[in-house]
Protein backbone atom coordinates (compact mmCIF):
# COMPACT_ATOMS: atom_id res chain seq x y z
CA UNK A 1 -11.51 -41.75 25.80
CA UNK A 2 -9.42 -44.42 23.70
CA UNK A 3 -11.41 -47.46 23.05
CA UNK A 4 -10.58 -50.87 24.81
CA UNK A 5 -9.67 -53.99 22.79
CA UNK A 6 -12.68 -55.27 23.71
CA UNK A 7 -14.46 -52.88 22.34
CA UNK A 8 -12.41 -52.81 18.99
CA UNK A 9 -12.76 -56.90 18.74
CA UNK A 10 -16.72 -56.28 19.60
CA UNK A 11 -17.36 -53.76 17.01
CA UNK A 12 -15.07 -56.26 14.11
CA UNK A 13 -17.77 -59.38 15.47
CA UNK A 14 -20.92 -56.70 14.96
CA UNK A 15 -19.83 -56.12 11.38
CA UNK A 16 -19.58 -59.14 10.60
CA UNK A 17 -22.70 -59.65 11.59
CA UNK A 18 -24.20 -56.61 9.62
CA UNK A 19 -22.88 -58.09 6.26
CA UNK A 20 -24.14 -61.72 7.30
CA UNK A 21 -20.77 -63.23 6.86
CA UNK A 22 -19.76 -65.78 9.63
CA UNK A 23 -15.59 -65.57 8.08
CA UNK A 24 -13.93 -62.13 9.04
CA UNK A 25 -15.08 -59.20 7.41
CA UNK A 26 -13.06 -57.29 5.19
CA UNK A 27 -10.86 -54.04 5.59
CA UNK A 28 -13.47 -52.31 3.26
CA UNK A 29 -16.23 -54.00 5.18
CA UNK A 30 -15.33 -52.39 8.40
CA UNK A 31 -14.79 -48.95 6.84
CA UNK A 32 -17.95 -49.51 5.51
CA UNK A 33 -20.33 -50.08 8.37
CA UNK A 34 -18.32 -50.19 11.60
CA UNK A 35 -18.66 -47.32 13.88
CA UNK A 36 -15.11 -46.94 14.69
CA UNK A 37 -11.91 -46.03 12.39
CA UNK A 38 -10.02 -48.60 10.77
CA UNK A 39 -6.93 -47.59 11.68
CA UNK A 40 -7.75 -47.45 15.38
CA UNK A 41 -8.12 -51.32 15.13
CA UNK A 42 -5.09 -51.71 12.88
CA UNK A 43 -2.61 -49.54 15.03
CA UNK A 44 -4.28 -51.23 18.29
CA UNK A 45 -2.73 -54.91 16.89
CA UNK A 46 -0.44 -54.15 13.73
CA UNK A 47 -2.77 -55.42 11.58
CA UNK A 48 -6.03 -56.13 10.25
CA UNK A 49 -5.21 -59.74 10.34
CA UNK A 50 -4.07 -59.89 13.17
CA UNK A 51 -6.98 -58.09 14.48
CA UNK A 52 -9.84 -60.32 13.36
CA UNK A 53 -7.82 -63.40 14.42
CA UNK A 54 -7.86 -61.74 17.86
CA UNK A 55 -11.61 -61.44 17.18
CA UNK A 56 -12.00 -65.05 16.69
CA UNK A 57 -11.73 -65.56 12.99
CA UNK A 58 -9.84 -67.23 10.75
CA UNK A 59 -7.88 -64.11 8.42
CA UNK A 60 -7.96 -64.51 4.54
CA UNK A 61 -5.57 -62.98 2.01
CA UNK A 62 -7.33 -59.21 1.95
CA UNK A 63 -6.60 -60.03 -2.14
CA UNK A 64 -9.37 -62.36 -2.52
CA UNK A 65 -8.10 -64.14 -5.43
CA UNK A 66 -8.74 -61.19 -7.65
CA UNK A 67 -6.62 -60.64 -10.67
CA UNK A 68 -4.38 -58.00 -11.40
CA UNK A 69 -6.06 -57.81 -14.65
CA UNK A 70 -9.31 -57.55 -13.55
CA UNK A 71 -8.82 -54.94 -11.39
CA UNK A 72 -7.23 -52.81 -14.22
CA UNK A 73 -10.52 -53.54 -16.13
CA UNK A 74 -12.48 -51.93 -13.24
CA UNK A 75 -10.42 -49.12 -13.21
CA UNK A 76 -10.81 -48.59 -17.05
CA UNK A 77 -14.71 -49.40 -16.75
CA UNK A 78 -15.14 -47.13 -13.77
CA UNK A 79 -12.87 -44.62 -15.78
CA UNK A 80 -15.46 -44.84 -18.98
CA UNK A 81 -18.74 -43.96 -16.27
CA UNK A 82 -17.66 -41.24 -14.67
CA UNK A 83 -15.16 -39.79 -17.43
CA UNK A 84 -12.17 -39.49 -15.78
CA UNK A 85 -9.33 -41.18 -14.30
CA UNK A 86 -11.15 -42.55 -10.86
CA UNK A 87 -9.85 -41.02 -7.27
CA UNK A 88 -9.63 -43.87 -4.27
CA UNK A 89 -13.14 -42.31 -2.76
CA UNK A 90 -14.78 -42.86 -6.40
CA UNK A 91 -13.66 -46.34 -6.87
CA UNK A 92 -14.88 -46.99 -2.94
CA UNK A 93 -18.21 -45.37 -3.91
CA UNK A 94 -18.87 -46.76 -7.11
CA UNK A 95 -16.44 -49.32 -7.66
CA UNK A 96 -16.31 -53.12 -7.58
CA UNK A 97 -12.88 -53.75 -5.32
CA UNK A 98 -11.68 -51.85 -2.46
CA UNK A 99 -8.91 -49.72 -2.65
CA UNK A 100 -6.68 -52.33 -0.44
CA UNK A 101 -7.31 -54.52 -2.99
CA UNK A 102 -4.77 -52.29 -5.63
CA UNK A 103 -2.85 -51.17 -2.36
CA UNK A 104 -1.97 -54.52 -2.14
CA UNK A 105 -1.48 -55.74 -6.14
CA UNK A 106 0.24 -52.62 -7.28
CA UNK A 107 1.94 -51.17 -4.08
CA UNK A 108 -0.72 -48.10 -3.87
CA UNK A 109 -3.45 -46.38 -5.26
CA UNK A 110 -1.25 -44.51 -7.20
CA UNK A 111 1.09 -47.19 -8.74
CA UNK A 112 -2.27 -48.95 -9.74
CA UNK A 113 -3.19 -46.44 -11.91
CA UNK A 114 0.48 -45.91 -13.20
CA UNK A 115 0.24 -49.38 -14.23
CA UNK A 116 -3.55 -48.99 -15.85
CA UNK A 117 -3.35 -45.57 -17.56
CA UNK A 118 -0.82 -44.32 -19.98
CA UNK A 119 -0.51 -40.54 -18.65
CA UNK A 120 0.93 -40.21 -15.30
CA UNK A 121 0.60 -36.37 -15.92
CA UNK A 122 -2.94 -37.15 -15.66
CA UNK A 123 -2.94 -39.75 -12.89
CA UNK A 124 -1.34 -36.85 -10.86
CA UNK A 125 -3.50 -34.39 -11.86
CA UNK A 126 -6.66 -36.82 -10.35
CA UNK A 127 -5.54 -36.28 -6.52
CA UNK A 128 -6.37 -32.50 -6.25
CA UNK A 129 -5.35 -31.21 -2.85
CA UNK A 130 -8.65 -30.92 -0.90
CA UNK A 131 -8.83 -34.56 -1.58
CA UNK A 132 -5.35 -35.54 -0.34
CA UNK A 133 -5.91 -33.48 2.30
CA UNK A 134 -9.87 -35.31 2.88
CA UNK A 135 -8.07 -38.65 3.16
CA UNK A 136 -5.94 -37.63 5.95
CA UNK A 137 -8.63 -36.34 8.51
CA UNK A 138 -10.40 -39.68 6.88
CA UNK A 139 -7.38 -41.28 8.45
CA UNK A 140 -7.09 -39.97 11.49
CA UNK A 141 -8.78 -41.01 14.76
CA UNK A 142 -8.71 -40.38 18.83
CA UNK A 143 -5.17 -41.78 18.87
CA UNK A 144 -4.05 -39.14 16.11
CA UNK A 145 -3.18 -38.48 12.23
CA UNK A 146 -1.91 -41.12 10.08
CA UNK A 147 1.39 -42.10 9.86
CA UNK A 148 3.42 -42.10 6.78
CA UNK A 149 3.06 -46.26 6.54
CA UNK A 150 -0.45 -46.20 7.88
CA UNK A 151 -1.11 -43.72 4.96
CA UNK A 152 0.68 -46.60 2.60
CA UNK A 153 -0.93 -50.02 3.78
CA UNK A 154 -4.46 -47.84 4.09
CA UNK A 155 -4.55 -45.11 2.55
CA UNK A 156 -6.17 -44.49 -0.92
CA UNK A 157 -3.28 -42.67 -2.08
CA UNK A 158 1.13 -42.60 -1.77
CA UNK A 159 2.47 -41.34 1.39
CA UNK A 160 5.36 -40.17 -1.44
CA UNK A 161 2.38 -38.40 -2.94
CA UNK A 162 1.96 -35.97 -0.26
CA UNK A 163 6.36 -35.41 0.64
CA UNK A 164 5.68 -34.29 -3.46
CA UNK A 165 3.12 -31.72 -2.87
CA UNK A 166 3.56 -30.58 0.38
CA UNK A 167 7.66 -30.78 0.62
CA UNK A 168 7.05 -32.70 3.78
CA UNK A 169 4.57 -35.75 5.66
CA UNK A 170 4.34 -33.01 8.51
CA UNK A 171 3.62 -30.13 6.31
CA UNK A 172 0.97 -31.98 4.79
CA UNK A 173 -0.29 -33.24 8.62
CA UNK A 174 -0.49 -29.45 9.39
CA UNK A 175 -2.09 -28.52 6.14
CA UNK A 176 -4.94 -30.77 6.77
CA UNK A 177 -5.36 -28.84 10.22
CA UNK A 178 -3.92 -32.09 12.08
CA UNK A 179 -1.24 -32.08 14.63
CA UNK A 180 1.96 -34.33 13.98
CA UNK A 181 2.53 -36.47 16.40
CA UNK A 182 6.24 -35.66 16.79
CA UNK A 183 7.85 -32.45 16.44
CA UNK A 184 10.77 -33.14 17.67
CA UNK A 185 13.91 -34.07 15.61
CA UNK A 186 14.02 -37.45 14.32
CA UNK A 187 15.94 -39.57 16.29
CA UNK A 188 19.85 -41.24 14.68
CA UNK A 189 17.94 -44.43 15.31
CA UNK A 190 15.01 -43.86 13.09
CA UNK A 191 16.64 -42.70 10.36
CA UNK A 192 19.31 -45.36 10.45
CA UNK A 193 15.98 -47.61 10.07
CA UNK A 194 14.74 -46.44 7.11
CA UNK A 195 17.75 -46.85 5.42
CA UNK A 196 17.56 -50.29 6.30
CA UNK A 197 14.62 -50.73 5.74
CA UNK A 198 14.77 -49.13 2.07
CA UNK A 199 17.75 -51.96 1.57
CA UNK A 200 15.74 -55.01 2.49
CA UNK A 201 12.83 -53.33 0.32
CA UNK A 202 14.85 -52.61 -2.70
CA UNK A 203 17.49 -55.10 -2.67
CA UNK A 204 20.21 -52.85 -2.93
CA UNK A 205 22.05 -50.10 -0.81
CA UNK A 206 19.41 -47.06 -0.96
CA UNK A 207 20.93 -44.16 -2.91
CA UNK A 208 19.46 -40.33 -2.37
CA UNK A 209 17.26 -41.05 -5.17
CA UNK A 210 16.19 -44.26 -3.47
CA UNK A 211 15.11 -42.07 -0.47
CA UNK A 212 13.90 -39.18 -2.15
CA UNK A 213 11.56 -41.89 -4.01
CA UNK A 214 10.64 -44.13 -1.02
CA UNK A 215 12.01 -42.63 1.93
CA UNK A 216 10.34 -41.34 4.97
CA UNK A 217 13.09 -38.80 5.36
CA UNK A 218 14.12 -36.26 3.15
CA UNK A 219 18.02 -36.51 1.94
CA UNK A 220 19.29 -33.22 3.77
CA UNK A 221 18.01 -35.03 7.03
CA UNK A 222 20.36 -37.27 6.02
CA UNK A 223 23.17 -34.84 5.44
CA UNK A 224 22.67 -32.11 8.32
CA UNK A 225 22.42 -35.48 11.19
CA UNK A 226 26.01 -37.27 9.88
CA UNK A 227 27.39 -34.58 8.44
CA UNK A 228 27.49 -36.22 4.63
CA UNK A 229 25.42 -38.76 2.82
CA UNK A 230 28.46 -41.52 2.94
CA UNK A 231 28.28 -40.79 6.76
CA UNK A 232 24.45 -42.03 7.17
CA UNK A 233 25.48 -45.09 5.04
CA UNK A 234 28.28 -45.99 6.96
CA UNK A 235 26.40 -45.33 10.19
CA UNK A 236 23.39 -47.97 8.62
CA UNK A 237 25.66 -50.50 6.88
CA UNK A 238 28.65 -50.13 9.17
CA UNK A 239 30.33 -53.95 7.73
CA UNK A 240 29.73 -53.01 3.98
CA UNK A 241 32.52 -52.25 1.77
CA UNK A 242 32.70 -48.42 0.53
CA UNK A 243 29.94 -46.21 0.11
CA UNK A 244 26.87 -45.35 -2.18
CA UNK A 245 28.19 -42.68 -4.59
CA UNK A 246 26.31 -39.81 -4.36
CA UNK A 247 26.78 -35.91 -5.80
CA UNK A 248 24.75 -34.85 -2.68
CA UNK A 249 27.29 -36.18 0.13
């Protein structure tokens, strides 16, 4: 039976009082030593600000202050103990910051250690598939699997990271023996949103690269719903002049 808010808001006060800190705990905190997922409380008010606000605290930035530069130091020093590029579970076991902490300097687990490391062969080659497929059922609660953002904003590694292995978010859902929570088609609306969203996020109209790089959807979505690529544009950016050029429309 889904939890109540109270229950949620009660369990965010009780770990605060585990870790003997009378200002909101942290993400990491909660994951830590509350008895209920994170992402139930995150989905259940949008966020975990918003969530220990509700509980009665004051929120703080989940950055802490830290640098960008120290964190890459962690990740080179954790790198040098266990002798290998660290995965998101090895930096939450043995690591100084929490994972949210690079989510939210570099973008994602991944694009933090893009930016530390030289060799994104081998940054790739650290998120094996029983661990990509580990973090979703770490994920997922009573309410259901992650969702592609959820997997972004909490996740230790790229939602991109799993369209790239498993040719689709779904694919991957099913792989890790967890039921998407839509299998029907994708509604005109939703896609029209992304590619909006993609705009305000890149600063540009999205191109297919753009949304086979960022996108929730794959391009052919794209293509098979509006008949051509310049169709979906024109159906998301109906007052802009022309179209993106494209070899795919």
């Amino acid at each position: 039976m889904p939890y109540s808010d109270e229950e949620l808001l009660a369990e965010i006060r009780a770990v605060a009082a585990a870790v003997g800190t009378e200002t909101a705990p942290t993400l990491n905190q909660f994951r830590e030593h509350g008895a209920m997922a994170a992402t139930t409380v995150t989905r259940r008010f949008g966020s975990w600000q918003a969530a220990v606000e509700k509980a009665g605290f004051e929120p703080h930035s989940p950055t802490e202050s830290v640098s960008q530069e120290a964190l890459r130091e962690e990740l080179h020093r954790l790198a040098d103990v266990i002798g290998e590029i660290p995965t998101g579970e090895q930096m939450r076991t043995n690591g100084e910051y929490s994972v949210s902490a690079y989510q939210t300097h570099f973008g994602s687990w991944t694009g933090a250690l893009e930016d530390a490391f030289d060799d994104p062969t081998a940054v790739r080659a650290t998120h094996s598939t029983a661990e990509l497929l580990a973090e979703l059922r770490r994920l997922a609660d009573e309410d259901g699997p992650p969702r592609y953002r959820e997997m972004d904003a909490e996740g230790a590694y790229a939602a991109r990271t799993y369209v790239n292995r498993f040719g689709s978010w779904n694919a991957a859902l099913k792989a890790a023996d967890l039921t998407p929570t839509e299998e029907k088609p994708i509604p005109d609306a939703a896609l029209i949103v992304d590619l909006q969203r993609l705009q305000a996020d890149l600063g540009h109209r999205p191109t297919p690269d753009d949304v086979r790089e960022h996108g929730e959807h794959g391009v052919t979505t794209y293509q098979r719903r509006f008949g051509s690529w310049s169709a979906a544009v024109t159906a998301a950016f109906p007052d802009a002049e022309g179209s993106t050029e494209s070899p795919d429309s």
